[in-house]
Protein backbone atom coordinates (compact mmCIF):
# COMPACT_ATOMS: atom_id res chain seq x y z
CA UNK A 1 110.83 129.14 114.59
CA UNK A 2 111.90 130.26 110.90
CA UNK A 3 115.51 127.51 111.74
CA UNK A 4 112.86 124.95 112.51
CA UNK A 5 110.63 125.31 109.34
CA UNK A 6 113.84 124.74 107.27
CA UNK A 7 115.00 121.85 108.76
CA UNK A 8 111.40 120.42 108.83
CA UNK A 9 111.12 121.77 104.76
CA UNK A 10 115.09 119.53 104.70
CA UNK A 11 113.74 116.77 106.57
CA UNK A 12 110.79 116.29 104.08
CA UNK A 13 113.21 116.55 101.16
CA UNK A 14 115.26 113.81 102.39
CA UNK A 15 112.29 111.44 103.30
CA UNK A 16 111.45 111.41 99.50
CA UNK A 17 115.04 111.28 98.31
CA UNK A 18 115.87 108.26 100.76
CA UNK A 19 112.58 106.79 99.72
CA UNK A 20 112.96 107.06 95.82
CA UNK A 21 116.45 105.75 96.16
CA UNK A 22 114.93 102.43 98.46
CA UNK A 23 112.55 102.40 95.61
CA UNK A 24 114.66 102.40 92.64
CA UNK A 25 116.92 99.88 94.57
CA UNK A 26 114.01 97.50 95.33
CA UNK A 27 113.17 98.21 91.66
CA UNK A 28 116.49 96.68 90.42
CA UNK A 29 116.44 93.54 92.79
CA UNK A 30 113.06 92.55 90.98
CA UNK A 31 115.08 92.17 88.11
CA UNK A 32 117.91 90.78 90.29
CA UNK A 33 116.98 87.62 91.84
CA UNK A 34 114.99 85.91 88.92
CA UNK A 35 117.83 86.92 86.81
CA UNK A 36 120.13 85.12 88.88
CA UNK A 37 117.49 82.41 89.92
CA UNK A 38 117.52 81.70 86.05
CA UNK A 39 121.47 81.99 85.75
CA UNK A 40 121.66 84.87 83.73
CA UNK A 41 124.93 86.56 84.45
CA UNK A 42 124.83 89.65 86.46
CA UNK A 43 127.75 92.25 85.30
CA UNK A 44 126.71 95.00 87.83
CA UNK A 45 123.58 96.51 90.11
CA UNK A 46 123.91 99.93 90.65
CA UNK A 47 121.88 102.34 92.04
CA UNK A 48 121.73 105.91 90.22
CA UNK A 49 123.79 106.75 86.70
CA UNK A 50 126.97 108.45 85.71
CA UNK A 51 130.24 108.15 87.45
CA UNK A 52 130.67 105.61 90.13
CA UNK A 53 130.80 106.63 93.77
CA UNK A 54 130.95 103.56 95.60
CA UNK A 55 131.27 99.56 94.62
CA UNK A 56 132.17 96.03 95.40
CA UNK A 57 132.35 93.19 93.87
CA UNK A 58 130.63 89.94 95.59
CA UNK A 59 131.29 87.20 93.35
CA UNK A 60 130.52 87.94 89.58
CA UNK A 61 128.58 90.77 90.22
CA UNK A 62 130.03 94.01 91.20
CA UNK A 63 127.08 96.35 93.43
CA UNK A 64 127.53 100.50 93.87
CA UNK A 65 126.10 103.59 93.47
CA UNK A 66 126.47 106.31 91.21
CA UNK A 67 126.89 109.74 91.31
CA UNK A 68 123.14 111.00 90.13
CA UNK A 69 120.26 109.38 91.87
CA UNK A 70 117.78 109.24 89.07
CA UNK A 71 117.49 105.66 88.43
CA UNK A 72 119.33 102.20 88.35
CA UNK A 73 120.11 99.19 86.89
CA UNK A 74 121.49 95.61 86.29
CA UNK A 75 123.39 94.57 83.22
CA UNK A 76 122.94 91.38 82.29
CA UNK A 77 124.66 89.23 79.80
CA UNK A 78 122.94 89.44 76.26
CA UNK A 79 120.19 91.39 76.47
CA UNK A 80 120.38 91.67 72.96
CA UNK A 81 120.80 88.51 70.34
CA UNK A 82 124.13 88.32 68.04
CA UNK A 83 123.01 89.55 64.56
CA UNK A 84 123.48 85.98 63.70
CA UNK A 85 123.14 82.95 64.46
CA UNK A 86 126.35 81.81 66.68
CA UNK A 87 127.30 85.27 66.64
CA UNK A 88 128.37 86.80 70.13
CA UNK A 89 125.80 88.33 72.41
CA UNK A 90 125.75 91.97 73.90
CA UNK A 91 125.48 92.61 77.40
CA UNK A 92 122.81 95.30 78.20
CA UNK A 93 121.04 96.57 81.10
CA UNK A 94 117.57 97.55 82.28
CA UNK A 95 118.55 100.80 83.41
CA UNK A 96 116.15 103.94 81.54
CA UNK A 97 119.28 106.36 82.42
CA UNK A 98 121.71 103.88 81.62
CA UNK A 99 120.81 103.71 78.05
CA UNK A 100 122.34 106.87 77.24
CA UNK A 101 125.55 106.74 79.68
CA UNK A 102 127.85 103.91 80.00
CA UNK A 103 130.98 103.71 81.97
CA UNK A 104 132.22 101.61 78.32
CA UNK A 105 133.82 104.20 76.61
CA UNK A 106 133.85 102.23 73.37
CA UNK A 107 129.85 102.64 73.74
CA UNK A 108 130.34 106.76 74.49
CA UNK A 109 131.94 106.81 71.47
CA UNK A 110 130.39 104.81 69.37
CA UNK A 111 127.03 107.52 69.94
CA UNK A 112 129.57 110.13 69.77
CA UNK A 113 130.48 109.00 66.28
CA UNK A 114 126.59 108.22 65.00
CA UNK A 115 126.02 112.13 66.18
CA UNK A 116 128.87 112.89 63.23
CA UNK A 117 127.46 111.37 60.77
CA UNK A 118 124.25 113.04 61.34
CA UNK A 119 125.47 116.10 61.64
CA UNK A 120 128.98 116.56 59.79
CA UNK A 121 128.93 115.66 55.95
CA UNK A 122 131.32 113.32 54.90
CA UNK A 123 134.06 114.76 52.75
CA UNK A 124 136.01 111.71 52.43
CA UNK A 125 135.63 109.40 48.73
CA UNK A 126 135.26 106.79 50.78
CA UNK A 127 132.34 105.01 50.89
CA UNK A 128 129.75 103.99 53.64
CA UNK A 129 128.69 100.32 54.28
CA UNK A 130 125.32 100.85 55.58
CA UNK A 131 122.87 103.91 57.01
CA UNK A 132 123.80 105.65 59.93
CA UNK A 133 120.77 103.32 61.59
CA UNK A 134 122.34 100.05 60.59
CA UNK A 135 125.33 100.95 61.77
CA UNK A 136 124.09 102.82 65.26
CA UNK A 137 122.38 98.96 65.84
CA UNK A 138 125.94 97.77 64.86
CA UNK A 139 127.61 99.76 66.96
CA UNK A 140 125.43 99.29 69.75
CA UNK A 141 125.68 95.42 69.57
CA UNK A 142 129.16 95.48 68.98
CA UNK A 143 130.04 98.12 72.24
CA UNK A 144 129.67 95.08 75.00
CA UNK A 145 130.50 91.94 73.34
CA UNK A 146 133.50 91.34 74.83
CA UNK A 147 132.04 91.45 78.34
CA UNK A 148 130.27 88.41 77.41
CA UNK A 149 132.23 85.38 79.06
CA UNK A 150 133.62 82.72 76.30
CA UNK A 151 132.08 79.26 77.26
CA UNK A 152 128.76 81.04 78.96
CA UNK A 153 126.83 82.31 76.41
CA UNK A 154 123.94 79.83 77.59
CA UNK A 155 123.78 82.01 80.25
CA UNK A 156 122.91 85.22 78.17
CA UNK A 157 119.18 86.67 78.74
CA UNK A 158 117.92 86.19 75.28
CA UNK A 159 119.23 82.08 75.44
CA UNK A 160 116.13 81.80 78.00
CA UNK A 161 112.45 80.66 77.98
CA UNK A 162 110.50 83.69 76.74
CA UNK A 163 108.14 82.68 80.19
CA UNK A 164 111.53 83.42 81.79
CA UNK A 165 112.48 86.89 80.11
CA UNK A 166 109.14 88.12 80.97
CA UNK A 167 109.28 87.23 84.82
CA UNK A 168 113.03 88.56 84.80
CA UNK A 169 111.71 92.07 83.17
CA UNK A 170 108.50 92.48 85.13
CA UNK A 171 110.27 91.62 88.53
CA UNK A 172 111.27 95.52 88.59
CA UNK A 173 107.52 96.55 87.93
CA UNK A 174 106.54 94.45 90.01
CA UNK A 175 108.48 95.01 93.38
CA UNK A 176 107.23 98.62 92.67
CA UNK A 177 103.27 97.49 93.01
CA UNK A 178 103.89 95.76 96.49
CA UNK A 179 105.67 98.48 97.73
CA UNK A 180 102.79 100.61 96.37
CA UNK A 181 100.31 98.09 98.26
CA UNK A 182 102.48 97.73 101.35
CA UNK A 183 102.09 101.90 102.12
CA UNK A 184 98.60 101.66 100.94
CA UNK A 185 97.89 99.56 103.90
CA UNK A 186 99.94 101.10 106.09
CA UNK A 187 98.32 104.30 105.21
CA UNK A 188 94.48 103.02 105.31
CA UNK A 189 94.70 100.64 108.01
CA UNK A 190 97.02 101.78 110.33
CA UNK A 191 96.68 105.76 109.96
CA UNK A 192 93.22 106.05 108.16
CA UNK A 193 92.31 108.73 105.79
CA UNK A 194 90.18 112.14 106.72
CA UNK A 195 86.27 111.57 106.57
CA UNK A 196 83.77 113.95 106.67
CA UNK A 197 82.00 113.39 110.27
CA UNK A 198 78.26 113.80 111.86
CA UNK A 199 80.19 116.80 113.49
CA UNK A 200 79.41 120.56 113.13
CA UNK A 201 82.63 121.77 112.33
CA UNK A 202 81.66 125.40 111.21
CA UNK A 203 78.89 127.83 111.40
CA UNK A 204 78.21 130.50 108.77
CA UNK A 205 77.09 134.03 110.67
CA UNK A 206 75.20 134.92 107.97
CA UNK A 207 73.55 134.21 104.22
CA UNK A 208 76.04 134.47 101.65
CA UNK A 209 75.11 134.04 97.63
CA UNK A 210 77.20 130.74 96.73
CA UNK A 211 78.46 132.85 93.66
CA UNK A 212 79.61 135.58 95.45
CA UNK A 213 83.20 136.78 96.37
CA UNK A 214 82.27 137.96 99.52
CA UNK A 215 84.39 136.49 102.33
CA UNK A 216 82.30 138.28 105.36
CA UNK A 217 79.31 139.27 106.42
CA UNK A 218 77.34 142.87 105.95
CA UNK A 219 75.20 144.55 107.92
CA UNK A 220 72.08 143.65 105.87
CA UNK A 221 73.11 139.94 105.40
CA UNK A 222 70.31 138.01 106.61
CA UNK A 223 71.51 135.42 109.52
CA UNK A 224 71.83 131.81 108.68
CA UNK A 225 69.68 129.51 110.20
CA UNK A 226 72.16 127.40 111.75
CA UNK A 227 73.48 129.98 113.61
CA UNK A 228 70.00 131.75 114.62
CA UNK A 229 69.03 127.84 116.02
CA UNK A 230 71.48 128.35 118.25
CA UNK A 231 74.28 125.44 116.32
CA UNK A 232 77.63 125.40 117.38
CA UNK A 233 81.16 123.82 116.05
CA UNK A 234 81.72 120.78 118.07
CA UNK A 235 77.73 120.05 118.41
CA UNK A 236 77.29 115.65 117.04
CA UNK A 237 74.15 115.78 115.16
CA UNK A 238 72.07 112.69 116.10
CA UNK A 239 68.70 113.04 114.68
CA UNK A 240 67.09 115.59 111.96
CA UNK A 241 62.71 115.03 112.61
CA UNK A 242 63.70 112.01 113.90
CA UNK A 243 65.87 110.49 111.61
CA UNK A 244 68.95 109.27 113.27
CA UNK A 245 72.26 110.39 111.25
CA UNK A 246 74.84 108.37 110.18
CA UNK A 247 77.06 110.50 107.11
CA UNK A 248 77.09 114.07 106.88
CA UNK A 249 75.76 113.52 103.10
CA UNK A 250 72.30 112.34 104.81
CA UNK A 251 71.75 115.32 106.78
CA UNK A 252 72.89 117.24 104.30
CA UNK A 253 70.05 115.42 101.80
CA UNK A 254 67.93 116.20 104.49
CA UNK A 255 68.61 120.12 104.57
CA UNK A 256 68.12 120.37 101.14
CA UNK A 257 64.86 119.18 101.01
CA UNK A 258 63.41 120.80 103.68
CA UNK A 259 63.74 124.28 103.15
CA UNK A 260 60.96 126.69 104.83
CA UNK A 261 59.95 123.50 106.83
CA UNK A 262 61.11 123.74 110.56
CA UNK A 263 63.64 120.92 111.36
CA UNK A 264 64.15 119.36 114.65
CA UNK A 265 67.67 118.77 115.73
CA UNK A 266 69.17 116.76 118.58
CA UNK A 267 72.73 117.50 118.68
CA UNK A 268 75.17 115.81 121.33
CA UNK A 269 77.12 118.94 123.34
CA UNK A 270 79.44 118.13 126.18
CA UNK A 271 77.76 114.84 126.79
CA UNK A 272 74.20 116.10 126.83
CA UNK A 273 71.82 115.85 124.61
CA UNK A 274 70.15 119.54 123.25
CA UNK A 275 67.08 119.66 120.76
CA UNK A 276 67.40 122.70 118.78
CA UNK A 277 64.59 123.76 115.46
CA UNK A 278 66.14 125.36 112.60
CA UNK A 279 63.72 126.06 109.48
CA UNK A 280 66.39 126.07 106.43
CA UNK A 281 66.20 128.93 104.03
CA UNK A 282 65.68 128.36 100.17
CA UNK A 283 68.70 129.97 98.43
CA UNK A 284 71.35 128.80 95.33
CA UNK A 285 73.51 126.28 96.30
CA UNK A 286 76.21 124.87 94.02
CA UNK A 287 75.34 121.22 93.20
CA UNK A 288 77.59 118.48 93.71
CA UNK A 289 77.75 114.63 92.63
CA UNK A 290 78.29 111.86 94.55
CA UNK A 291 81.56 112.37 95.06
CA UNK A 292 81.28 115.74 96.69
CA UNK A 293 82.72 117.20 93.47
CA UNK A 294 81.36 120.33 91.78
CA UNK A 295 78.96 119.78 89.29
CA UNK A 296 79.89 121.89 86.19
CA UNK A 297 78.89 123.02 82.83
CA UNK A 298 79.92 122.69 79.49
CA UNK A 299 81.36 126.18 79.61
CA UNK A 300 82.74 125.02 83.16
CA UNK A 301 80.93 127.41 85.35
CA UNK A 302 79.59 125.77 88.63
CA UNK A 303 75.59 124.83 88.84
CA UNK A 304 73.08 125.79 91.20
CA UNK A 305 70.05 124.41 92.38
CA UNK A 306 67.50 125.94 94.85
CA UNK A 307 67.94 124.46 98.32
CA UNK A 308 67.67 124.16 101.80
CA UNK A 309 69.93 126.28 103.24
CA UNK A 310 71.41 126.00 107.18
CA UNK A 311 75.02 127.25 106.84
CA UNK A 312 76.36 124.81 108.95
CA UNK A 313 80.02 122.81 107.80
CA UNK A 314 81.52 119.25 108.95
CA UNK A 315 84.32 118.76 110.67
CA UNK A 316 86.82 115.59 109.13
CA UNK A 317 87.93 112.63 110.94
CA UNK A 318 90.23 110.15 110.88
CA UNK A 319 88.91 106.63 110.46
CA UNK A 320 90.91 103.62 109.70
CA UNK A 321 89.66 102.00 106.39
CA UNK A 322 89.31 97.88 105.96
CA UNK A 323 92.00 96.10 104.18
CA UNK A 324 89.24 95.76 101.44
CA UNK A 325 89.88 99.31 100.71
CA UNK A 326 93.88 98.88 99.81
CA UNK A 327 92.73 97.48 96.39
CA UNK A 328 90.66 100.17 95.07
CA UNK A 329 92.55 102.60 96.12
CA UNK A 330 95.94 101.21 94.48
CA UNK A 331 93.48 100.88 91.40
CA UNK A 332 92.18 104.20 91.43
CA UNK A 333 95.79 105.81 91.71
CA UNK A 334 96.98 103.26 88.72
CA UNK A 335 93.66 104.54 87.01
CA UNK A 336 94.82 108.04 87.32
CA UNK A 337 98.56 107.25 86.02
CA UNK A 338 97.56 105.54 83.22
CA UNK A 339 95.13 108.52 82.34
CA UNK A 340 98.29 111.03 83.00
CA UNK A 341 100.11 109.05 80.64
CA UNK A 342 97.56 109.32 77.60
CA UNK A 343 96.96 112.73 78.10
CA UNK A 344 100.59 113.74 78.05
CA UNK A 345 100.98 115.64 75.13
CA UNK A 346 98.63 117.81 76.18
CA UNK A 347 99.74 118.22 79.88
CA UNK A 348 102.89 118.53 78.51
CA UNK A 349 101.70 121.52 76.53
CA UNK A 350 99.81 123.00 79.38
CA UNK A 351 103.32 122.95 81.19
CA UNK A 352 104.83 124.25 78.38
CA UNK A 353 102.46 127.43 78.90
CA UNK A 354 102.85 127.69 82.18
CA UNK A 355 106.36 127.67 82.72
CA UNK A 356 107.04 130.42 79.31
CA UNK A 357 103.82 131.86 79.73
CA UNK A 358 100.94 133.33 81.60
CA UNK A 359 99.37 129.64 82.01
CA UNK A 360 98.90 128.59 85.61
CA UNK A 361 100.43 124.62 86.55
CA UNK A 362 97.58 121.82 87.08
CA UNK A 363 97.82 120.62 90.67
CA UNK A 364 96.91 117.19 89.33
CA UNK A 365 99.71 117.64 86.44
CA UNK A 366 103.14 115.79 86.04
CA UNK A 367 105.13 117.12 88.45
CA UNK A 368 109.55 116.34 88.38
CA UNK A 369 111.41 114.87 91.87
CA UNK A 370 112.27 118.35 92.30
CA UNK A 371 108.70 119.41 92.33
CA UNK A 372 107.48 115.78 94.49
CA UNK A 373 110.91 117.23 96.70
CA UNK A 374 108.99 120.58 97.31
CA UNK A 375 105.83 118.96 97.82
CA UNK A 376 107.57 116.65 100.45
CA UNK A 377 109.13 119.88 102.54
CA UNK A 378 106.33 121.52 102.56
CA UNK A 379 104.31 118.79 104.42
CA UNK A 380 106.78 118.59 107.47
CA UNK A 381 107.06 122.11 107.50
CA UNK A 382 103.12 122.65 107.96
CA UNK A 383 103.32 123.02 112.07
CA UNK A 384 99.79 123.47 111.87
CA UNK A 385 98.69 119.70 111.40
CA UNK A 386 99.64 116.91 113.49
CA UNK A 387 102.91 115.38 113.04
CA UNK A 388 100.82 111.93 112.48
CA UNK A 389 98.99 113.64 109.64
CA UNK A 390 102.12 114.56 108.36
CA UNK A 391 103.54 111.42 108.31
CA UNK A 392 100.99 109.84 106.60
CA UNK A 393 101.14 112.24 103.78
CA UNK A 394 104.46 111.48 103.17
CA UNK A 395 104.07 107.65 103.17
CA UNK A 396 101.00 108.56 100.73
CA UNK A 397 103.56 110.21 98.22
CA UNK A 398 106.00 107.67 98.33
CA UNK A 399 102.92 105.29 97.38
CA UNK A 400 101.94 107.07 94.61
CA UNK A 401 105.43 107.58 93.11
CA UNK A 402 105.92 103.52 93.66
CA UNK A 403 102.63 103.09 91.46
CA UNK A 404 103.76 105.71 89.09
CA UNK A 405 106.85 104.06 88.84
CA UNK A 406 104.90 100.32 87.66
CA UNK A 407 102.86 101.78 85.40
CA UNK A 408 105.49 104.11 83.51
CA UNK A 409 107.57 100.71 83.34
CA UNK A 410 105.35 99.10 81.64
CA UNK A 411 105.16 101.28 78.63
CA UNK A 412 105.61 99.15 75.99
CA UNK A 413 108.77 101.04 74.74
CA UNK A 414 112.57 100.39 75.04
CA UNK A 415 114.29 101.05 77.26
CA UNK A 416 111.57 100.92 79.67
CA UNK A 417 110.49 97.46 81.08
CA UNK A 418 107.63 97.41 78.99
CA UNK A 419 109.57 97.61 75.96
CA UNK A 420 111.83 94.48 76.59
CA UNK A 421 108.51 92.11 77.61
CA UNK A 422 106.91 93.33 74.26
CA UNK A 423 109.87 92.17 72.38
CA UNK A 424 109.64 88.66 74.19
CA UNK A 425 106.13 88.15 73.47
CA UNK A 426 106.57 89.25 70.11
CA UNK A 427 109.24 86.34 69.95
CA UNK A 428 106.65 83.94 71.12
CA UNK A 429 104.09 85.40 68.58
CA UNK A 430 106.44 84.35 65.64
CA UNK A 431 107.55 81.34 66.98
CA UNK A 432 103.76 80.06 67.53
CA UNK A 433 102.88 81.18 64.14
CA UNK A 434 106.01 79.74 62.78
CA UNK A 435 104.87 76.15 64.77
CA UNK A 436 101.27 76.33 63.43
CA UNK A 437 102.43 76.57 59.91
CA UNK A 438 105.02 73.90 60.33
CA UNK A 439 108.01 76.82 59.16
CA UNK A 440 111.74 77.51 60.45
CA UNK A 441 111.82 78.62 63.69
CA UNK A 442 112.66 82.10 63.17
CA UNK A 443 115.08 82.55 66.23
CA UNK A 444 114.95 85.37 69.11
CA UNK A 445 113.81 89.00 67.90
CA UNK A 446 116.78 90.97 67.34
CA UNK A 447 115.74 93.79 69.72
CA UNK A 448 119.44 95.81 68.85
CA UNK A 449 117.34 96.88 65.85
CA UNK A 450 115.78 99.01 68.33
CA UNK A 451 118.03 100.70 69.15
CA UNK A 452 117.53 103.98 67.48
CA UNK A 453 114.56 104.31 68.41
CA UNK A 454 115.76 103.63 72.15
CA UNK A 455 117.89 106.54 71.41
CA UNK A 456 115.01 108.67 70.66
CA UNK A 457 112.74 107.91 73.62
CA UNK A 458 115.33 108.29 75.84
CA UNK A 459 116.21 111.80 74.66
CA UNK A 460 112.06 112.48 74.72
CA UNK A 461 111.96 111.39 78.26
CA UNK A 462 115.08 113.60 78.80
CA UNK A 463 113.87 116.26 77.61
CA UNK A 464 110.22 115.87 79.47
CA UNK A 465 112.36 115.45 82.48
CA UNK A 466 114.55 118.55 81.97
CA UNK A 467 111.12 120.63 81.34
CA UNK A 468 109.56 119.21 84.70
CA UNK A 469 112.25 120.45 86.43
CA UNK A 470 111.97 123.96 85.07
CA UNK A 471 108.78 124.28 85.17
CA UNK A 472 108.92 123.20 89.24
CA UNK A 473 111.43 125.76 89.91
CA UNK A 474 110.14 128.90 87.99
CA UNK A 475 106.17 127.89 88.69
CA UNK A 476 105.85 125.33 91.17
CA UNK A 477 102.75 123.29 92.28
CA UNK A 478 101.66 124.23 95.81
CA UNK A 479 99.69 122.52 98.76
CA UNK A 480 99.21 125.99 100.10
């Protein structure tokens, strides 16, 4: 049994590795095919960073893997404008990972050498042309100019339509939202999502304070009134004094109000139909809102009302949902991204806490691909659910990560997607401007000037990703 729950906790591993990697490479052929659609020379699509593994060449464009699976790319020609005008293009890529490691060693060492100069004073009389920012943009434009191919530099990315350059960058975003839809409604349509249902799925012995730790029931516990009606897990309700029920919420609206008023229950039980009268007793319940959340105070302590009380649970369901319900969904999940990402220097410092400290980890937190990994194994290991429930939640993480992936893309910040569509538009802002008021057309926005602060993000995101990690090994989030 113990062999089987590892190679279930494996199995679940791999599902989410295989499916990041199918991600990431559907990612990357977004950018790929209106990039070539638009005749922008295509260096290389690879799959992962570092050291190559694996690669051929079909035609001009040489596809592979690399050695760590944490992200991909395409390089395209001229990515970034010559300094000046009819100077010679660089050829960049749209990899996030790729920014920092090359397989051009010139590029490895021009970083290498910015590093010195920031770090190692210079003892030489010689002087410097330049800050060590000019000549990092320098020495990033300079690194890949020769890959650009004499007598095709119309066929760099930044000689296109800025309509173009926006398609080409967003294709990677993009492909990540219909794969994000596509398991949405495969998820909601075809496997449904657990519903509370009309049935009594528990029945509480006894009266129990709603603020109280107690987990059983004592000998002077007064007996709930579910229970002392005779209600039993697996009983339908039908009709409460008449009423016929459709949601659990209703008859629970219904037991609230009517407490010390005798209620008149038809259940279904094994086919038959059995009226039972249960009188609900007027205790503190915690409150909740419409969305069956806890209804909390400033300080954050749970509110109580005085209710109708019968101590009887519902038992879930799985019901197929419309394809109407795809699009909210997808939107609520891009909702809760987007809030992720504002918030992050404060998750960040929550983590931070948690992972050095005493603090416990948010379940709703960032989490790394080791920690989504763990999440993943855990799910086919639970032999306790069905292996159809199972499935579904692992088609429900690779969703999510698909919609995390669009959104974080679209951070307007090099090297991410976002970054490169902002610089386009901000071309077209100057150029409009320059139209209207009848001035030289100012050219493309030299986006190599951004490259130090490239640098910078990357090594932030690094960092971020590093701590993830840590914090997912030493103090991991749990579904148990």
């Amino acid at each position: 049994m113990l062999v089987e729950t590892v190679l279930l906790y494996i199995l679940g591993i791999l599902v989410v590795v295989v499916g990041l990697a199918v991600s990431i490479g559907l990612h990357e052929i977004g950018h790929l095919i209106p990039a070539k659609l638009f005749g922008v020379r295509v260096g290389q699509y690879m799959i992962g960073f570092g050291p190559t593994l694996f690669s051929r060449k079909f035609g001009e464009t040489e596809y592979g893997f690399k050695a760590i699976p944490m992200g991909g790319y395409i390089s395209m020609s001229g990515m970034y404008p010559p300094a000046k005008k009819g100077g010679k293009a660089r050829t960049a890529s749209t990899g996030f990972f790729q920014t920092l490691v090359q397989d051009d060693a010139k590029l490895a060492e021009d970083y290498k050498s910015t590093v010195a100069t920031l770090t190692t004073p210079d003892l030489t009389d010689e002087p410097r042309s330049g800050s060590v920012l000019s000549t990092m943009v320098s020495d990033a434009r300079d690194a890949s100019a020769a890959t650009v191919v004499e007598g095709e530099e119309h066929r760099t990315f930044y000689n296109l339509p800025i309509w173009k350059r926006v398609i080409i960058m967003l294709g990677g975003p993009t492909m990540n939202l219909l794969i994000g839809l596509v398991l949405y409604a495969v998820l909601l349509c075809g496997f449904g999502t657990a519903q509370l249902s009309t049935t009594v799925g528990s029945v509480s012995a006894c009266v129990i304070a709603s603020t109280s730790s107690q987990t059983e029931c004592a000998a002077d516990d007064p007996a709930a009134p579910g229970a002392a009606a005779g209600l039993k897990p697996g009983d339908k309700l039908f009709s409460m004094n008449g009423t016929a029920i459709t949601t659990w919420a209703q008859a629970t609206s219904i037991i609230r109000d009517s407490a010390g008023e005798p209620l008149t229950i038809v259940v279904e039980r094994d086919g038959a139909d059995v009226t039972l009268t249960a009188t609900p007793l007027l205790t503190d319940r915690v409150s909740y809102d419409s969305n069956n959340k806890v209804i909390e105070d400033s300080s954050g302590k749970a509110i109580t009302s005085k209710v109708g009380f019968l101590g009887i649970g519902p038992a879930s369901e799985i019901v197929q949902q419309p394809v109407s319900a795809v699009l909210p969904a997808v939107g609520n999940n891009i909702g809760s991204v987007v809030h992720l990402i504002v918030n992050l220097p404060s998750r960040l410092v929550d983590i931070v806490n948690a992972a050095f400290g005493p603090g416990e980890r948010d379940p709703n937190g960032p989490i790394s691909v080791v920690g989504v990994g763990r999440i993943a194994g855990e799910i086919t290991s639970l032999n306790t659910i069905p292996v159809v429930e199972r499935i579904s939640a692992l088609i429900g993480l690779i969703a999510s990560l698909n919609i995390a992936l669009f959104v974080f893309n679209l951070v307007p910040l090099m090297p991410l997607d976002g970054g490169h569509v902002a610089g386009a538009l901000w071309e077209g802002i100057r150029r409009f401007f320059a139209k209207i008021f009848k001035r030289r057309d100012p050219g493309p926005v030299d986006t190599a000037k951004m490259v130090p602060i490239t640098f910078v993000v990357v090594i932030l995101l690094g960092s971020m990703s590093l701590l993830l990690v840590y914090a997912d090994i030493v103090k991991p989030v749990s579904i148990f």
